[in-house]
N, C-alpha and C. Protein backbone atom coordinates (compact mmCIF):
# COMPACT_ATOMS: atom_id res chain seq x y z
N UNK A 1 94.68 -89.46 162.16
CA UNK A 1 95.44 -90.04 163.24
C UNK A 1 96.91 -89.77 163.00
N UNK A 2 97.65 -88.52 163.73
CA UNK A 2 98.79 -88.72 163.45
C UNK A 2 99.27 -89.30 164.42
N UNK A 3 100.74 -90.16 164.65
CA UNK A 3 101.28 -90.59 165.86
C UNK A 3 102.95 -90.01 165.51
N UNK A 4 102.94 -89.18 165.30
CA UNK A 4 104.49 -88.96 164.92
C UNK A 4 105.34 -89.25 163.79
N UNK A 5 105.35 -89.99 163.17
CA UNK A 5 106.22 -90.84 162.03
C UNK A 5 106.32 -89.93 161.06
N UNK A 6 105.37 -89.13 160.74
CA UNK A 6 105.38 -87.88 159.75
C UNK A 6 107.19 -87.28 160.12
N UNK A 7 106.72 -86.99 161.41
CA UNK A 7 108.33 -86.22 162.09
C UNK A 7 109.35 -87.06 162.30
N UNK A 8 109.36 -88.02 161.97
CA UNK A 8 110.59 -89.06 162.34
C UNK A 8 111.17 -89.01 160.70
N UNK A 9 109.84 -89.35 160.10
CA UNK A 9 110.42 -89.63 158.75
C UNK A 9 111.15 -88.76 157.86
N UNK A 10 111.07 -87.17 158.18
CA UNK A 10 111.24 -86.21 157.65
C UNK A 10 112.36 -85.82 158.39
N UNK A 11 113.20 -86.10 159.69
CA UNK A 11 114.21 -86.21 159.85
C UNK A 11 115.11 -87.23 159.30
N UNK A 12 114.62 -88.27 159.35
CA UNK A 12 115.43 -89.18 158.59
C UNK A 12 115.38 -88.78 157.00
N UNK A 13 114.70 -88.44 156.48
CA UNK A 13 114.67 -87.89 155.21
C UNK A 13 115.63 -86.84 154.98
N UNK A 14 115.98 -85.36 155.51
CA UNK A 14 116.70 -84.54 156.09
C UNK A 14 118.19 -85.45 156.10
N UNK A 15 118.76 -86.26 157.12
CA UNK A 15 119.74 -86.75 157.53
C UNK A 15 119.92 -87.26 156.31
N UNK A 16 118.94 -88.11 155.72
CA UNK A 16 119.63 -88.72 154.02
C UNK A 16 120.08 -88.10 153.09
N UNK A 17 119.38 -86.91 153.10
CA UNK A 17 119.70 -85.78 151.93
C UNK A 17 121.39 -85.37 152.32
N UNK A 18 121.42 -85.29 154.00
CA UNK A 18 123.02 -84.54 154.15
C UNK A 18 123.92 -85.22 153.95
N UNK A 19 123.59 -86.76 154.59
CA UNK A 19 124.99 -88.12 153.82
C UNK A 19 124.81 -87.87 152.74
N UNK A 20 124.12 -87.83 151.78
CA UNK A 20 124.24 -87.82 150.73
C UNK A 20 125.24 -86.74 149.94
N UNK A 21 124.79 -85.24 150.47
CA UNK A 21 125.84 -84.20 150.10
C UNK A 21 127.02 -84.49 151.00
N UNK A 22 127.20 -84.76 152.29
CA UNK A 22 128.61 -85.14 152.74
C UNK A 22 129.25 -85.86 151.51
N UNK A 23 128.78 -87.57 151.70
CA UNK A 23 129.33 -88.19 150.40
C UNK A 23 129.74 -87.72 149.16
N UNK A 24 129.08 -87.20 148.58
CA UNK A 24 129.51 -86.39 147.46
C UNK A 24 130.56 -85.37 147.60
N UNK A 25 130.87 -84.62 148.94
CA UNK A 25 131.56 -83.66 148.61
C UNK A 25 133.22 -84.62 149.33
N UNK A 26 132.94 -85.71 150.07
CA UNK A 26 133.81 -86.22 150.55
C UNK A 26 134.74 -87.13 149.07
N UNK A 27 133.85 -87.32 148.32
CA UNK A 27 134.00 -87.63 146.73
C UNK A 27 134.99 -87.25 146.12
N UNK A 28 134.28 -85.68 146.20
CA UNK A 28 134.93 -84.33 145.73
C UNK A 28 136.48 -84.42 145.87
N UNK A 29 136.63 -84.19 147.62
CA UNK A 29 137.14 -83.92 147.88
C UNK A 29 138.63 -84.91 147.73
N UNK A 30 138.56 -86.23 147.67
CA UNK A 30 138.93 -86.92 147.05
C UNK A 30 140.09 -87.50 146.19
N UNK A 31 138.63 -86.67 144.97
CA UNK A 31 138.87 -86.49 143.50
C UNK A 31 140.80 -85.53 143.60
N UNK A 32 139.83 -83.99 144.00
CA UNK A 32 140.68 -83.18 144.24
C UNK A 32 142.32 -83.43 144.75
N UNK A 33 141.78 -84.51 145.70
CA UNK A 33 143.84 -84.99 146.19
C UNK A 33 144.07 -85.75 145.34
N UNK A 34 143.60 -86.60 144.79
CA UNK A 34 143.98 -87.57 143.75
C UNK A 34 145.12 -86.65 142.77
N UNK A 35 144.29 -85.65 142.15
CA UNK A 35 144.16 -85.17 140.94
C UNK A 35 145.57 -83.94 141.05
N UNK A 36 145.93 -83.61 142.62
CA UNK A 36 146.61 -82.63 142.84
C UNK A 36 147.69 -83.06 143.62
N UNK A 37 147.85 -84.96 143.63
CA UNK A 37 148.55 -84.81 144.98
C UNK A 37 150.53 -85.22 144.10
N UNK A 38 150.22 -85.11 143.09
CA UNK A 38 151.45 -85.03 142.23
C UNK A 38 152.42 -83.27 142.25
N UNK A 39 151.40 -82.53 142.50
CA UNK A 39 151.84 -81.40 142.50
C UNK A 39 151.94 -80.41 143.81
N UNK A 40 151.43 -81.48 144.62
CA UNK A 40 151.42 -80.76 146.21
C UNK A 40 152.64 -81.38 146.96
N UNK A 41 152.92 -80.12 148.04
CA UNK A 41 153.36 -80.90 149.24
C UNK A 41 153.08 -81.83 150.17
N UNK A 42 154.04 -82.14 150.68
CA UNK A 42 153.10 -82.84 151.74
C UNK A 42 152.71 -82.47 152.85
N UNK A 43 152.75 -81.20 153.21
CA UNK A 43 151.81 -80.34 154.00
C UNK A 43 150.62 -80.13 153.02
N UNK A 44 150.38 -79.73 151.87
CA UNK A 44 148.92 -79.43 151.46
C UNK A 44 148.23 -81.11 151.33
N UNK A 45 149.28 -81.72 150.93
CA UNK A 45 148.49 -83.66 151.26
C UNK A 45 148.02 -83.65 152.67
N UNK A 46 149.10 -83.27 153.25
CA UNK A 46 148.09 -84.00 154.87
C UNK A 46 147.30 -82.85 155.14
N UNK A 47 146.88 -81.88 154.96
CA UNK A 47 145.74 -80.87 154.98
C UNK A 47 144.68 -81.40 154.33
N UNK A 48 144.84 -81.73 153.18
CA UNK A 48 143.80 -82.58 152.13
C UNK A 48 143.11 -83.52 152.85
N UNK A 49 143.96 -84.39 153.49
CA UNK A 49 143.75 -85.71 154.19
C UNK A 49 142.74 -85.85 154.94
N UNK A 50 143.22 -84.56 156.07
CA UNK A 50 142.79 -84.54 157.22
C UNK A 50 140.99 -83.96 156.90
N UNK A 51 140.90 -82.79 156.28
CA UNK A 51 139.72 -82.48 155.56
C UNK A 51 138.85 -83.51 155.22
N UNK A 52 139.47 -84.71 154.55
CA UNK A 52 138.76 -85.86 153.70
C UNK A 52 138.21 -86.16 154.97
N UNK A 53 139.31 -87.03 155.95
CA UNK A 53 138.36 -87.44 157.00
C UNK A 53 137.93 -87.06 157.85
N UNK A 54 137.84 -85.65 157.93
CA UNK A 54 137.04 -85.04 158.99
C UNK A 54 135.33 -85.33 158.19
N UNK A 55 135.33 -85.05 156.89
CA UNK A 55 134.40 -85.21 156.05
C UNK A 55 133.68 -86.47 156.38
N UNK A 56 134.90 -87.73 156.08
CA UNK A 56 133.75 -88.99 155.96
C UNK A 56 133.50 -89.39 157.17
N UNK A 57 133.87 -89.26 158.44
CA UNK A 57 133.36 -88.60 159.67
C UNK A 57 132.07 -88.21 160.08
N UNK A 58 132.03 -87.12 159.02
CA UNK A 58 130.77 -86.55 159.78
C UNK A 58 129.96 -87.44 159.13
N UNK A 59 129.93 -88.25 157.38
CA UNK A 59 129.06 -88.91 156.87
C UNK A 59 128.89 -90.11 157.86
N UNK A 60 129.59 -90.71 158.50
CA UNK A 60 129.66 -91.81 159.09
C UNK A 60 128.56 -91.64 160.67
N UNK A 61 128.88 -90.33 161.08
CA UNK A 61 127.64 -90.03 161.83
C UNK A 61 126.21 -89.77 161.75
N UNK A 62 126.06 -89.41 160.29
CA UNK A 62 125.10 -89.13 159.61
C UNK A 62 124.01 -90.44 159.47
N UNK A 63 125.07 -91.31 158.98
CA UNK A 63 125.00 -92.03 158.37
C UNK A 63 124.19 -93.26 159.61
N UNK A 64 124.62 -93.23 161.08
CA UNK A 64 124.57 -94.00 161.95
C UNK A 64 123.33 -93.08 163.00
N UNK A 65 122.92 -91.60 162.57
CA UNK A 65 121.57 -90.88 163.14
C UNK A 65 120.74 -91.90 162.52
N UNK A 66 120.50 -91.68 160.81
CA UNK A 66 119.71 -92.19 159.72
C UNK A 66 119.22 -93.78 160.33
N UNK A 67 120.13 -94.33 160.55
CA UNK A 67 119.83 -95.53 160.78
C UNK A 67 118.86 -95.64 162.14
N UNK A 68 119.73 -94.74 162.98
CA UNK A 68 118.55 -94.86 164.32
C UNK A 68 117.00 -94.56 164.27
N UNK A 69 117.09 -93.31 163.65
CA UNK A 69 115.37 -92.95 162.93
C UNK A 69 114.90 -94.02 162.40
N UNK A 70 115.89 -94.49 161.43
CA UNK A 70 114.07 -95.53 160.30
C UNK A 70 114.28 -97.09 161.57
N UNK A 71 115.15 -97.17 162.18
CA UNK A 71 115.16 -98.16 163.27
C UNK A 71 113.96 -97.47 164.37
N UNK A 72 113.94 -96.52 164.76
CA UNK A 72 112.66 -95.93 165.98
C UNK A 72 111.58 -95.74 164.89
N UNK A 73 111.81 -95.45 163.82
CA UNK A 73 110.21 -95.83 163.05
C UNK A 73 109.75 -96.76 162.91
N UNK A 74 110.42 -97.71 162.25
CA UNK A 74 110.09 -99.17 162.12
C UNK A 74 109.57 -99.57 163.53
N UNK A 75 110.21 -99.48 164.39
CA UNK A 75 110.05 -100.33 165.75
C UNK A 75 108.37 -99.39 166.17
N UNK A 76 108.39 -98.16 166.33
CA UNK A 76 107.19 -97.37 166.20
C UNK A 76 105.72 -98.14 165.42
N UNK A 77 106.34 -98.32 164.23
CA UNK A 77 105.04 -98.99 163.37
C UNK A 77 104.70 -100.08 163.94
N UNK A 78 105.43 -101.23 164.07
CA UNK A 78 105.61 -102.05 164.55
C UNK A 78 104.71 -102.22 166.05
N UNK A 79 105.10 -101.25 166.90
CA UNK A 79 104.26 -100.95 167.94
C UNK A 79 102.79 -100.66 167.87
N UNK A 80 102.64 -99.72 166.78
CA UNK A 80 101.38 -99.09 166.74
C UNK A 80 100.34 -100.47 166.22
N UNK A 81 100.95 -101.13 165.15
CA UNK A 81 100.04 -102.38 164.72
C UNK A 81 99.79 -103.31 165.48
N UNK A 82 100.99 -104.08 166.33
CA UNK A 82 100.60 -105.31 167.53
C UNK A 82 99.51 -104.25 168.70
N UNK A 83 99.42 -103.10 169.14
CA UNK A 83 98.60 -102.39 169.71
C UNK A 83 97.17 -102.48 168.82
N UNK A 84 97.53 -102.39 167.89
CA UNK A 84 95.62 -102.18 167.26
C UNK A 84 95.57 -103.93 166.60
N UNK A 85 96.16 -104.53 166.48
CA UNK A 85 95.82 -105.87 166.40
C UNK A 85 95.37 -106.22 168.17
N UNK A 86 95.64 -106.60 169.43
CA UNK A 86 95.37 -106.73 170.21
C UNK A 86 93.69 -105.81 170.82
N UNK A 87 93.86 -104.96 170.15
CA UNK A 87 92.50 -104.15 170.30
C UNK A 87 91.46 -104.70 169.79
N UNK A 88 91.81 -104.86 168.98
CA UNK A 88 91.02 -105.62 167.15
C UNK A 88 91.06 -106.89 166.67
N UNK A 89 90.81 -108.03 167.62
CA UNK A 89 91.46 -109.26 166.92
C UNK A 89 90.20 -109.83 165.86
N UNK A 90 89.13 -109.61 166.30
CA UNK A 90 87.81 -110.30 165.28
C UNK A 90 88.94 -109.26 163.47
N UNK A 91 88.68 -108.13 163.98
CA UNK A 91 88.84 -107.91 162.70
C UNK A 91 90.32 -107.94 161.88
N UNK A 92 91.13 -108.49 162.60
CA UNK A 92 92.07 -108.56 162.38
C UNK A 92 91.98 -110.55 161.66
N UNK A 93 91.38 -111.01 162.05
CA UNK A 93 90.84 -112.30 161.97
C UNK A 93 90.22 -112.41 160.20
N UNK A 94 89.12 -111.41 160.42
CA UNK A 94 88.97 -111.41 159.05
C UNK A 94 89.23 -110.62 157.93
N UNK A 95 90.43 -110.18 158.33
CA UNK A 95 91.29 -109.53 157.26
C UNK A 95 92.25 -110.61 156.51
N UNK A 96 92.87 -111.29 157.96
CA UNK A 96 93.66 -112.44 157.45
C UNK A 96 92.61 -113.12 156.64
N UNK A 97 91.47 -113.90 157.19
CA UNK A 97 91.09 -114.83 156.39
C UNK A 97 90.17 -114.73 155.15
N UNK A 98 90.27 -113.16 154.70
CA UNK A 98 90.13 -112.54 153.28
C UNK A 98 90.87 -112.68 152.53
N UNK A 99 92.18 -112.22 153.15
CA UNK A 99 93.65 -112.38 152.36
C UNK A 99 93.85 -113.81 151.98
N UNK A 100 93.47 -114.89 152.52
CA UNK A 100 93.73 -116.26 152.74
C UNK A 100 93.18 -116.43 151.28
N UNK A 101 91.83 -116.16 150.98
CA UNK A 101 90.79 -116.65 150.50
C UNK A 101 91.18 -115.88 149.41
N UNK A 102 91.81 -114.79 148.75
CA UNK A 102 91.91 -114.16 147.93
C UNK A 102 93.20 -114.52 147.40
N UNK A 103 93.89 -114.61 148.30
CA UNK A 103 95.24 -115.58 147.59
C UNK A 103 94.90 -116.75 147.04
N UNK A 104 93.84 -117.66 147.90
CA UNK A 104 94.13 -119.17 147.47
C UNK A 104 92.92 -119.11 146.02
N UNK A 105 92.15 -117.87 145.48
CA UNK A 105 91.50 -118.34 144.29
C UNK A 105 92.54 -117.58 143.07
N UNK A 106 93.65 -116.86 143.76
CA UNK A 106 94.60 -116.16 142.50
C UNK A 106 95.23 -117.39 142.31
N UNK A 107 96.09 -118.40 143.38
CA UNK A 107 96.54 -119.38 143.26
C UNK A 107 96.21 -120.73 142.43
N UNK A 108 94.29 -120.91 142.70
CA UNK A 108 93.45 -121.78 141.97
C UNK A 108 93.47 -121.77 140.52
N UNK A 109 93.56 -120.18 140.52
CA UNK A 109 93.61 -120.02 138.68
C UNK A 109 93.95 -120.22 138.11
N UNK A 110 95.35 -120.24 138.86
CA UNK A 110 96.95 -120.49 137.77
C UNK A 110 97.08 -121.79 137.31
């Protein structure tokens, strides 16, 4: 049974990997003015600058895709289960009241 989530997740997976290298290179990049901004102008500073935040920019978009995916997945799963619970309530019935019963003799033990 696939319903998609394979492909949601693997974009959002994708999008995490690139914040992740944005971040890092926005890091970098950083580092780099930190480390140089004693010896620069302030034309190569505000070049630096502007670079940085064009950078954490794009992480910040990245960053706000990512969120929409595992938000349309979640809400997806979410969907797919109240759909097969409503299909399924006997057995949904005695799943819970397995779980019930299997908790309350781990609980008894203790």
């Amino acid at each position: 049974m696939t319903n998609g989530t394979t492909t949601t997740f693997g974009a959002a997976e994708g999008n995490k990997q690139a914040l992740v290298r944005d971040l890092k290179s926005a890091v970098g990049d950083a580092d780099r003015l930190l480390s140089n901004a004693v010896a620069s102008t302030a034309d190569e500073i505000t070049l630096a600058r502007t670079k940085l935040e064009a950078r954490l920019t794009q992480a910040k978009t990245l960053l706000v895709e990512t969120g929409m995916a595992v938000s349309d997945r979640a809400r997806h799963a979410a969907d797919a289960t109240d759909a097969y619970v409503r299909d399924n309530p006997w057995k949904m019935l005695g799943v819970a009241a397995a779980a019930g019963i299997v908790i309350g003799a781990i609980l008894r033990s203790r």
